[in-house]
Protein backbone atom coordinates (compact mmCIF):
# COMPACT_ATOMS: atom_id res chain seq x y z
CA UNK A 1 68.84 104.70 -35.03
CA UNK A 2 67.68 106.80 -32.34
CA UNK A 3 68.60 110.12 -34.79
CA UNK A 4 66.36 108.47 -37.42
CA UNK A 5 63.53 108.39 -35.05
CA UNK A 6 63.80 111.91 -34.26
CA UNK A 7 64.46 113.04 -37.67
CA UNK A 8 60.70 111.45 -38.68
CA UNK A 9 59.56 113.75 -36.27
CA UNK A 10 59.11 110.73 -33.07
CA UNK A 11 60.58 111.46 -29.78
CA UNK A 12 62.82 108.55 -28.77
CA UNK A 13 60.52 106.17 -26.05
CA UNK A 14 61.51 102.91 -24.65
CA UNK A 15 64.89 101.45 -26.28
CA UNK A 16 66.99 98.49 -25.95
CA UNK A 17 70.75 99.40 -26.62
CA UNK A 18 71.45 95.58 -28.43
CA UNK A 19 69.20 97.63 -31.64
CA UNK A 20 72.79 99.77 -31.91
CA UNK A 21 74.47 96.76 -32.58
CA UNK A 22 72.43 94.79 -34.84
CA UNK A 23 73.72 94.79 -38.77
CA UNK A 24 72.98 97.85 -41.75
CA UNK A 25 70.58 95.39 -43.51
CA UNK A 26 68.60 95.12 -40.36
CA UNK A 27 68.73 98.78 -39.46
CA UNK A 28 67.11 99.87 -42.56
CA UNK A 29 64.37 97.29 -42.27
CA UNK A 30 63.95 98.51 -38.83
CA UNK A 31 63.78 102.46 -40.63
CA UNK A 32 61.37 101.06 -43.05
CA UNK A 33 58.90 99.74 -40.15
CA UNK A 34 59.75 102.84 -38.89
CA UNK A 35 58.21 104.87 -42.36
CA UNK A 36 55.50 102.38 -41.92
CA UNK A 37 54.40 103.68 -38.48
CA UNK A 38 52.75 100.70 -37.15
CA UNK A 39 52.90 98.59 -34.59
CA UNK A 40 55.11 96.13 -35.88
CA UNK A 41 58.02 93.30 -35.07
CA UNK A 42 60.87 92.72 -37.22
CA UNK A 43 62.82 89.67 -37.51
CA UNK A 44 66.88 90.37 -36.76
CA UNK A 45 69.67 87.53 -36.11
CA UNK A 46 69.17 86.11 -32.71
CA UNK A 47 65.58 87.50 -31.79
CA UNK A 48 62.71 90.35 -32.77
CA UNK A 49 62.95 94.36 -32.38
CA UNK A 50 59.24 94.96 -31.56
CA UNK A 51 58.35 98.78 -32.96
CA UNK A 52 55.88 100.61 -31.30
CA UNK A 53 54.28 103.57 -31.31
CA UNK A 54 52.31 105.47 -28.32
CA UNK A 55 51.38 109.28 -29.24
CA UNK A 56 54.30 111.12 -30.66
CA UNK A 57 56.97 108.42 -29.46
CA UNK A 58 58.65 105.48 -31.14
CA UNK A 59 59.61 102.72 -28.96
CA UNK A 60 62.28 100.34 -30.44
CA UNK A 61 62.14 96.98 -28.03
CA UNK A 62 64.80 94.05 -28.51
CA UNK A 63 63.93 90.88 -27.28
CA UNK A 64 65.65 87.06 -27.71
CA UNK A 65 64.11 84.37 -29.44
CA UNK A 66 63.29 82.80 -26.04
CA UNK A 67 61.49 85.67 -24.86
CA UNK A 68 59.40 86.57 -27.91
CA UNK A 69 58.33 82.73 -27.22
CA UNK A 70 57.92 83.37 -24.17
CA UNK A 71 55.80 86.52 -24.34
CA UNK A 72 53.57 85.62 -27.48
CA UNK A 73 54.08 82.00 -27.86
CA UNK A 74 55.68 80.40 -31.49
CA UNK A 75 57.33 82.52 -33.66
């Protein structure tokens, strides 16, 4: 994932290492949020990938179902 970043022309910011894991399916939703290039959160087995994007970097966050509750209340 971290190539695709790059290759749309984003250097690589904050990234959680469980996004390497995660399925095909969800990594091409994650490279279409990516095209989208908004601020964004996208739905994967087990929790959210929050995409963000501060000046010229793309920041791919992971975080559980208990802590996306925790941070923004119900999912």
């Amino acid at each position: 994932m971290k190539q695709y970043i790059e290759s749309k022309g984003y250097a690589v910011g904050c990234y959680s290492d469980e996004i390497d894991k995660l399925s095909k399916n969800t990594h091409k939703n994650l490279k279409r949020a990516i095209d989208f290039g908004d601020y964004t959160d996208v739905k994967v087995k087990g929790g959210y990938v929050e995409v963000c994007f501060v000046d010229n970097e793309c920041d791919l966050v992971y975080l559980t179902a208990s802590e996306y509750k925790s941070r923004y209340g119900e999912e």
